[in-house]
Protein backbone atom coordinates (compact mmCIF):
# COMPACT_ATOMS: atom_id res chain seq x y z
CA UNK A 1 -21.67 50.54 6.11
CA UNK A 2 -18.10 52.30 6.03
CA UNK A 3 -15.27 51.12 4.39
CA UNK A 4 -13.18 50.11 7.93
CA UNK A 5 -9.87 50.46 5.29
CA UNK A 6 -10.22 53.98 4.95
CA UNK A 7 -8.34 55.97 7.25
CA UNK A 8 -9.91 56.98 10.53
CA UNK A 9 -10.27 60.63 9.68
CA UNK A 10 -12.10 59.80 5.94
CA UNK A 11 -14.28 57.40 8.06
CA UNK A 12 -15.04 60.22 11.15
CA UNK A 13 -16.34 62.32 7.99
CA UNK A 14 -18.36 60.04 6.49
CA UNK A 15 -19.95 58.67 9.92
CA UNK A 16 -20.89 62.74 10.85
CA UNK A 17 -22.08 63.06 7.30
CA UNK A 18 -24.22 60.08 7.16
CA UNK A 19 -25.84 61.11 10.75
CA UNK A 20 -26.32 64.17 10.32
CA UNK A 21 -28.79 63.14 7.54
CA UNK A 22 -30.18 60.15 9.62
CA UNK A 23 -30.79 62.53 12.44
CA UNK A 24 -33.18 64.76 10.44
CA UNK A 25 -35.57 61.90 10.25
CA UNK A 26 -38.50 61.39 11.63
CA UNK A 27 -39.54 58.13 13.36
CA UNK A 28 -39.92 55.34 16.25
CA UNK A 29 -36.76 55.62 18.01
CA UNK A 30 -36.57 51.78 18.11
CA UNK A 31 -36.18 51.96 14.52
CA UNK A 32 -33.93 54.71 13.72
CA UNK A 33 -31.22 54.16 16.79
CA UNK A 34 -29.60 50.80 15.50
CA UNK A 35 -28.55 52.30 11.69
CA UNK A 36 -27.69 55.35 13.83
CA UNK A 37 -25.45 53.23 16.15
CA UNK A 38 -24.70 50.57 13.36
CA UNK A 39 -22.62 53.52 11.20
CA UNK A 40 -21.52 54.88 14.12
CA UNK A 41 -19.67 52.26 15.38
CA UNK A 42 -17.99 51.41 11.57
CA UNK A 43 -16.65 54.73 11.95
CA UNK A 44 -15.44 54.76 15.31
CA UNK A 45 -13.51 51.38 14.90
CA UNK A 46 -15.92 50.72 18.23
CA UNK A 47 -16.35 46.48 18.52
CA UNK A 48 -19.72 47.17 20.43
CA UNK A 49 -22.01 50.47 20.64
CA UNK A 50 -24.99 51.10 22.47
CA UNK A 51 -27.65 53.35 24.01
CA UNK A 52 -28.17 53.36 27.19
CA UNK A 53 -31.47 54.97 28.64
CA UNK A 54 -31.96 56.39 32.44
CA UNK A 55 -34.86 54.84 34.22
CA UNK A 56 -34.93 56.40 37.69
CA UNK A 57 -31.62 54.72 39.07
CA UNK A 58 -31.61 52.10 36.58
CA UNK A 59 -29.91 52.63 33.08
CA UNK A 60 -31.32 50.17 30.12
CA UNK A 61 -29.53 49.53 27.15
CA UNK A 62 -32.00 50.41 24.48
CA UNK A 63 -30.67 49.81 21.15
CA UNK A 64 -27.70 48.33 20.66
CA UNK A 65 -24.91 46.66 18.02
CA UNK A 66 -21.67 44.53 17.57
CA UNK A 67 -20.40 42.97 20.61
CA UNK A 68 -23.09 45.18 22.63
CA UNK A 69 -25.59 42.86 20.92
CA UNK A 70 -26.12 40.77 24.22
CA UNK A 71 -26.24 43.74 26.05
CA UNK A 72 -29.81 44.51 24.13
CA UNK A 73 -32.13 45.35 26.93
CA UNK A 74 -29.87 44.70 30.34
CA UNK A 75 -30.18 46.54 33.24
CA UNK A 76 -27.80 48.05 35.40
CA UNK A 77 -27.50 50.76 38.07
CA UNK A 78 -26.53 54.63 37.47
CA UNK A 79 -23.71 54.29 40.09
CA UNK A 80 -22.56 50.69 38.35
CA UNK A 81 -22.27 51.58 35.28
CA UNK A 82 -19.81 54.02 32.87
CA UNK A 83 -22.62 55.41 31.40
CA UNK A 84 -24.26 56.25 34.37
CA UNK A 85 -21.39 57.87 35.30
CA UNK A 86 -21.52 59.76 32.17
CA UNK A 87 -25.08 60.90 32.81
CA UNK A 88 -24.46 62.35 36.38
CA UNK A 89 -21.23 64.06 35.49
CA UNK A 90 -22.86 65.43 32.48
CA UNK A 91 -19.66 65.01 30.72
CA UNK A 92 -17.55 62.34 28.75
CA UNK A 93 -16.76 59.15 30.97
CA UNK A 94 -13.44 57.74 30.19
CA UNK A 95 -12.36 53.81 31.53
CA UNK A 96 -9.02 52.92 29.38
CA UNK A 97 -9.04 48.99 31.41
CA UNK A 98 -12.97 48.53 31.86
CA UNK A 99 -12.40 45.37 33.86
CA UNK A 100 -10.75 47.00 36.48
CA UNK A 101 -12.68 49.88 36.36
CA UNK A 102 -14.75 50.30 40.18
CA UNK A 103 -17.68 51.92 37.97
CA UNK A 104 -18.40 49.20 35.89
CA UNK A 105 -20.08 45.84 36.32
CA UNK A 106 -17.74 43.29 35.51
CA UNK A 107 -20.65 41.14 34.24
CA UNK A 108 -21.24 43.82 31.66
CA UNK A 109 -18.06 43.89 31.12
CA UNK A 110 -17.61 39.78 30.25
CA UNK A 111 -21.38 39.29 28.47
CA UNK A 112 -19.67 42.71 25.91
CA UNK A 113 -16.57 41.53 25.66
CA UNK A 114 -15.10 44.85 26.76
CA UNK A 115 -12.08 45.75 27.85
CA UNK A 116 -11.89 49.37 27.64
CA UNK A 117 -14.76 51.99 27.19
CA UNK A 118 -16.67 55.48 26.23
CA UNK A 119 -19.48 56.70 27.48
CA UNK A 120 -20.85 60.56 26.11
CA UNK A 121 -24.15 61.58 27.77
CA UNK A 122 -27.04 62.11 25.45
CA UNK A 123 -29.23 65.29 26.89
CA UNK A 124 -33.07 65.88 25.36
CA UNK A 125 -34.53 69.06 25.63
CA UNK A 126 -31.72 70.30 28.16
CA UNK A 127 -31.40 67.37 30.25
CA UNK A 128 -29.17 64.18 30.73
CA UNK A 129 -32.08 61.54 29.40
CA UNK A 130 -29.23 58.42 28.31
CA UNK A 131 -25.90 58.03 27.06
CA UNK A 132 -23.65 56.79 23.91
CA UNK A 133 -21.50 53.89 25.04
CA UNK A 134 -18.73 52.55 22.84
CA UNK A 135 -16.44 49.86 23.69
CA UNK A 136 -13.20 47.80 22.69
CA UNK A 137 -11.78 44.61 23.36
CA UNK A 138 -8.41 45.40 23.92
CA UNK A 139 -7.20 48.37 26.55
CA UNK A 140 -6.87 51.45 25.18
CA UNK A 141 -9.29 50.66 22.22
CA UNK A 142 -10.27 54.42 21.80
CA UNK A 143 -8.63 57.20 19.75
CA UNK A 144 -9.02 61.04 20.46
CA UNK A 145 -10.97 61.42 16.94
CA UNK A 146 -13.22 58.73 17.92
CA UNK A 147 -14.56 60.04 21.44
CA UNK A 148 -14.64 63.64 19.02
CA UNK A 149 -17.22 61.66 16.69
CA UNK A 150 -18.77 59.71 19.33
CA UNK A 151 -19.40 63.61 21.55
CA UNK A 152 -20.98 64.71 18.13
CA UNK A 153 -23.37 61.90 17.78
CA UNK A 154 -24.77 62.30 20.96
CA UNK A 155 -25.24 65.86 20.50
CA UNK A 156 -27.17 64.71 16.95
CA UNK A 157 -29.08 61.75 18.63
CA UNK A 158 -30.33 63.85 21.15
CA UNK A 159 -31.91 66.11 18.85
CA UNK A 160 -33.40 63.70 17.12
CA UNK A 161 -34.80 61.97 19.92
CA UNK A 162 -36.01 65.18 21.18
CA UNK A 163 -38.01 66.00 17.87
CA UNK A 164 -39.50 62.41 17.53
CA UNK A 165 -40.43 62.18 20.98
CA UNK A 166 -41.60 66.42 20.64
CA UNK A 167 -40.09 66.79 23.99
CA UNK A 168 -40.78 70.18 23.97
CA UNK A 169 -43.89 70.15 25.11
CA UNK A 170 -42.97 70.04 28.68
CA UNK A 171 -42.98 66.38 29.71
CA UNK A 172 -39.86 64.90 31.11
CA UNK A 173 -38.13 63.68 28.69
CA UNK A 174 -36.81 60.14 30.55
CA UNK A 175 -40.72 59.65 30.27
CA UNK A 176 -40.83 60.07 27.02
CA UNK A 177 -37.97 57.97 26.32
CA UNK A 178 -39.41 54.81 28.66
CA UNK A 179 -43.15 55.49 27.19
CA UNK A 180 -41.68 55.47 23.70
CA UNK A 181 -39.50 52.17 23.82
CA UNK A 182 -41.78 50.29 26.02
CA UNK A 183 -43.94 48.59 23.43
CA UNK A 184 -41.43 47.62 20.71
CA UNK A 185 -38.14 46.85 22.88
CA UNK A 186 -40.21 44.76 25.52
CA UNK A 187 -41.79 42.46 22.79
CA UNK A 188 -38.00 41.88 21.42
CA UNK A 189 -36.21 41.62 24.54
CA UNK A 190 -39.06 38.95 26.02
CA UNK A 191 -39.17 37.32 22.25
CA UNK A 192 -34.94 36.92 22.88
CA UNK A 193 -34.98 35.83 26.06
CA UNK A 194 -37.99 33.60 26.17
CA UNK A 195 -35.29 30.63 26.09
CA UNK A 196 -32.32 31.82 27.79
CA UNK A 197 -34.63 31.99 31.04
CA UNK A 198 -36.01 28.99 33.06
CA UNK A 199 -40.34 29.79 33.01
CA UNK A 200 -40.41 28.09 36.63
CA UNK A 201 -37.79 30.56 38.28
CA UNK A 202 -36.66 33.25 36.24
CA UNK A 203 -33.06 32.47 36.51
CA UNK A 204 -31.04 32.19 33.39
CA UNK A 205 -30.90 28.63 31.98
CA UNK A 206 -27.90 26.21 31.08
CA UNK A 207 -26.35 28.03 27.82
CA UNK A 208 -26.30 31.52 28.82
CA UNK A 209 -24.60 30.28 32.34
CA UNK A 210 -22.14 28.49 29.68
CA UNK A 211 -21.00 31.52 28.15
CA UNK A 212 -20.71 33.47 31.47
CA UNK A 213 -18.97 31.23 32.94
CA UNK A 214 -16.46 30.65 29.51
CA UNK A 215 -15.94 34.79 29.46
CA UNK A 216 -15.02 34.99 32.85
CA UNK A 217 -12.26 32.53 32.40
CA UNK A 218 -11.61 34.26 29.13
CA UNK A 219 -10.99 37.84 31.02
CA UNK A 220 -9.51 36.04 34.69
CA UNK A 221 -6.29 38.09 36.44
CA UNK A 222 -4.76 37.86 39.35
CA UNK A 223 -6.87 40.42 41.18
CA UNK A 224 -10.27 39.62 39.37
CA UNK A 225 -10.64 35.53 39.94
CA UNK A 226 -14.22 33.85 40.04
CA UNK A 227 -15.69 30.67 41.56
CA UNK A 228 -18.41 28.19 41.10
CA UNK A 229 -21.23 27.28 43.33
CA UNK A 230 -22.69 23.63 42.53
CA UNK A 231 -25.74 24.08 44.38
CA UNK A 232 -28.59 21.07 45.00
CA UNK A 233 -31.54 20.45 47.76
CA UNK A 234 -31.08 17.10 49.30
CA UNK A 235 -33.93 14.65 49.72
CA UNK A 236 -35.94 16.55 47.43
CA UNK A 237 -37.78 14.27 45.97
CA UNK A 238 -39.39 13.31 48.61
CA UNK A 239 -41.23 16.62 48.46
CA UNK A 240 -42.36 16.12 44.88
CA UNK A 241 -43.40 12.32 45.56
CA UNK A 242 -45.03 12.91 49.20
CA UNK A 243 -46.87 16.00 48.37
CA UNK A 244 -46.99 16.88 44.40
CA UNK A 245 -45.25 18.93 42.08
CA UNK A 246 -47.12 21.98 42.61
CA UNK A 247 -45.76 21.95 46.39
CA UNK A 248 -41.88 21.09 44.68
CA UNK A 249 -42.13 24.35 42.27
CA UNK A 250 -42.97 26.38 45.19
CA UNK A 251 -39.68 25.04 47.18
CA UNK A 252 -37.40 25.75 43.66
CA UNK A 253 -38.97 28.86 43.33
CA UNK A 254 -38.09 30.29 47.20
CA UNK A 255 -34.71 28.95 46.57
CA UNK A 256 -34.02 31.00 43.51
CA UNK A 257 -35.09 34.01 45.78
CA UNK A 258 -32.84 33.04 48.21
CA UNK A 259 -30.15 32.94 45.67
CA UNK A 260 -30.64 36.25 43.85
CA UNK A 261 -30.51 37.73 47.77
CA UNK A 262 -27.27 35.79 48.93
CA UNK A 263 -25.45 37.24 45.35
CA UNK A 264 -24.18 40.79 44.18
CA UNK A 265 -25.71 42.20 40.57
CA UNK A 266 -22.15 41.21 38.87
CA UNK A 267 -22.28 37.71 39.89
CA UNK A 268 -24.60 35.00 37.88
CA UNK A 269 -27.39 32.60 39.17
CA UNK A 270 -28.80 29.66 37.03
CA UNK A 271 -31.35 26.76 37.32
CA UNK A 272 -29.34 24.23 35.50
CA UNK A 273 -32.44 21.87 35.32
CA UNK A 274 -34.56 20.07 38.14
CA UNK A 275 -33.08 20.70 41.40
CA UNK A 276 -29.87 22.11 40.32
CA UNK A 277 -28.41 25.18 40.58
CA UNK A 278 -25.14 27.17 39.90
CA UNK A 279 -23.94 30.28 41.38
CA UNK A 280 -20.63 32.26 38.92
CA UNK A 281 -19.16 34.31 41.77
CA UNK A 282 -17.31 37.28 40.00
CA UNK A 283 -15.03 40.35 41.08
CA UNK A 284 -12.69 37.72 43.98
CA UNK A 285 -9.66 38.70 45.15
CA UNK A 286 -9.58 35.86 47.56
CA UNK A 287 -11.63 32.88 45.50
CA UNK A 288 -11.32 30.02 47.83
CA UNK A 289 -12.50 32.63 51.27
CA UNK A 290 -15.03 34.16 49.27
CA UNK A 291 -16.62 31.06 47.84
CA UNK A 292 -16.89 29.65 51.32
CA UNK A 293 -18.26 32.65 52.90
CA UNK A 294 -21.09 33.22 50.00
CA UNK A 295 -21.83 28.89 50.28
CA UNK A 296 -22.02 29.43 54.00
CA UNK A 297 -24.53 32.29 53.63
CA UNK A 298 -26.85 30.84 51.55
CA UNK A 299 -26.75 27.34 53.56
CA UNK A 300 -27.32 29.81 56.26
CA UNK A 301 -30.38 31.66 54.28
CA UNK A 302 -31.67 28.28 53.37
CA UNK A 303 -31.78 27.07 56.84
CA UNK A 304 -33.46 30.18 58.35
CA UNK A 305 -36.37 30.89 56.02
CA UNK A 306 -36.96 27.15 55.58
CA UNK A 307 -37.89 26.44 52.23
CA UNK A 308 -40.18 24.31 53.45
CA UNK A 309 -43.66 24.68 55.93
CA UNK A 310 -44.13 22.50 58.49
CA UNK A 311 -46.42 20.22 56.96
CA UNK A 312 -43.46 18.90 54.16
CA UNK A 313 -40.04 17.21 54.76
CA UNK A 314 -37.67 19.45 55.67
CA UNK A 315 -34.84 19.62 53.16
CA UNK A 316 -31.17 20.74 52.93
CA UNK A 317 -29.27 22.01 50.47
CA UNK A 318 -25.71 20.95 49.45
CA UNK A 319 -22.84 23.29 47.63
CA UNK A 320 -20.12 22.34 45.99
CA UNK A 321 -16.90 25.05 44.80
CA UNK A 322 -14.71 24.97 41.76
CA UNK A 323 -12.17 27.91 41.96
CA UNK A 324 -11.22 29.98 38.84
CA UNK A 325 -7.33 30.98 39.98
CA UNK A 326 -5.44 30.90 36.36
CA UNK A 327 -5.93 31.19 33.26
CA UNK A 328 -6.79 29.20 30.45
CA UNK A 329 -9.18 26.71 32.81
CA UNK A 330 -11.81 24.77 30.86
CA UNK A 331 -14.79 25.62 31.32
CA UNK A 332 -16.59 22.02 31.54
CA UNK A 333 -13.96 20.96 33.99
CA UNK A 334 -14.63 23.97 35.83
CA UNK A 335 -18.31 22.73 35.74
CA UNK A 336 -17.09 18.76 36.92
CA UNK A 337 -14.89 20.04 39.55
CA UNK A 338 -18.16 21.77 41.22
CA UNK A 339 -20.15 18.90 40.73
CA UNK A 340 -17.78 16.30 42.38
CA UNK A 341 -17.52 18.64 45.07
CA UNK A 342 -21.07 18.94 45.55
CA UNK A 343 -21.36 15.06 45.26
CA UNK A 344 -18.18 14.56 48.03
CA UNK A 345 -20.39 16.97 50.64
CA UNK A 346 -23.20 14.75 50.21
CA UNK A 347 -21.38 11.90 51.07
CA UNK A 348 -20.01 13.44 53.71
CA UNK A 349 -23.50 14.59 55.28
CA UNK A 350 -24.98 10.80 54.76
């Protein structure tokens, strides 16, 4: 751990110093990368630091630590992310205001608390296999001599991984990479989110949907606002009490996959518990249109694939909107404006 009082020139030396000595180890990548990143990101006054591994199209944060810490094992896309962006370019990707930066996922963005970024691809054996990502929380968070250290460390963590993984041997070295984290990162991510996720669905349960929701009122503007979809199936009970549970899980379950198809990857869909559900639309410039329009198309969705066969009641489902259009909302109240509306359009359909 570096002294963070130290000026940022003693602490540059230091990290390089320390790294260079890590990086002549030998060892599971899983258990070398987070002291790597953990220094690293002392030295770099970073708030959050990561690796982030190319799968295909897909990048995975691998190893991660600070504010990147919930980031441990998320999945985003090489165009939708600034370390994809890093890893095509093959050079040094740059986003001073992260949250209105077009190449990033603003639900990265809010579950990192970032606001500004630096991403320095990581090449093994010759090619672009990941990247370094450091972020802020404030705008601007980066100096010059950091993205100097942070260029350095990639160049040292990609030898390293190259000699653990003995990538020279010919295979492709994003193989290696995916072959080589796949045992001890899958066990830890499942083990961490074993009880952020609902078993029935898949979707994310009530306390992760909390903290969504309460960072995307923490980072709202006037060009970035958000909404909430209340979402319930009316009359469902009568599924579960006519024809058994077993036929009621089924119905939840096609309505989650309805849900992940009527969203974008940067908004966030949760089972909230029974037959309730909640929709955090992110990334609005018009929250009250755009609420409407995405409540209309699942209503639509719903309706067309028909969650149920023709043997069971036929169900609908009922949504309710809270907007997110200032700053400084509540989150709860957010939550209980959504739910009376979702209770007012049941009325309203009875």
């Amino acid at each position: 751990m570096f002294d963070v009082s130290l000026p940022e020139s003693e602490r540059a030396l230091f990290a390089l110093r320390a790294l260079a000595t890590l990086a002549e180890q030998r060892g599971r990548p899983s258990d070398l990368l987070p002291r790597l990143l953990a220094d690293l990101k002392d030295a770099c006054g970073a708030d959050g630091l990561g690796f982030e591994r190319r799968e295909g199209d897909e990048t995975i944060f691998e190893a991660t630590t600070g504010s990147f810490h919930a980031l441990a094992g998320a999945r985003g896309t090489m165009v939708g992310s600034l370390g994809g962006a890093a890893i095509l370019s093959r050079n040094v990707a740059l986003s001073p205001d992260s949250l209105d930066d077009a190449r990033i996922d603003r639900a990265i963005c809010l579950r990192g608390d970032v606001a500004s970024m630096v991403a320095v691809p990581v090449d093994v054996s010759g090619l672009p296999a990941g990247a370094l990502v450091a972020a802020w929380r404030q705008p601007n968070g980066y100096s010059e001599s950091a993205v100097i250290v942070l260029r350095v460390a990639a160049g040292l963590i990609g030898g390293l991984l190259g000699r653990t993984l003995h990538a020279d041997r010919g295979d492709e070295p994003t193989q290696l990479l995916a072959s080589a984290f796949s045992q001890t990162q899958h066990r830890d991510v499942e083990q961490r989110t074993h009880g952020e996720r609902d078993a029935l669905t898949g979707l994310i349960n009530v306390q992760p949907f909390a903290s969504a929701l309460s960072a995307s009122i923490a980072h709202w503007s006037p060009s970035q606002g958000s909404a909430v979809l209340f979402i319930d199936l009316d009359r469902f009970h009568r599924v579960n009490e006519q024809h058994g549970h077993a036929a009621g899980d089924a119905v939840l379950q096609r309505l989650a996959d309805v849900l992940r198809r009527c969203t974008r990857g940067h908004d966030v869909v949760s089972r909230l518990g029974d037959d309730d559900f909640a929709v955090l639309l992110n990334r609005l410039s018009n929250p009250a249109l755009q609420a409407a329009v995405a409540a209309e198309r699942i209503i639509d969705t719903v309706m067309a694939d028909n969650l149920t066969n023709d043997t069971l009641p036929r169900i609908q489902v009922c949504i309710g909107a809270a907007l997110i259009d200032r700053a400084g909302m509540n989150a709860e109240r957010v939550m209980r404006e959504a739910e009376d509306a979702l209770h007012a359009e049941k009325s309203e359909k009875r």
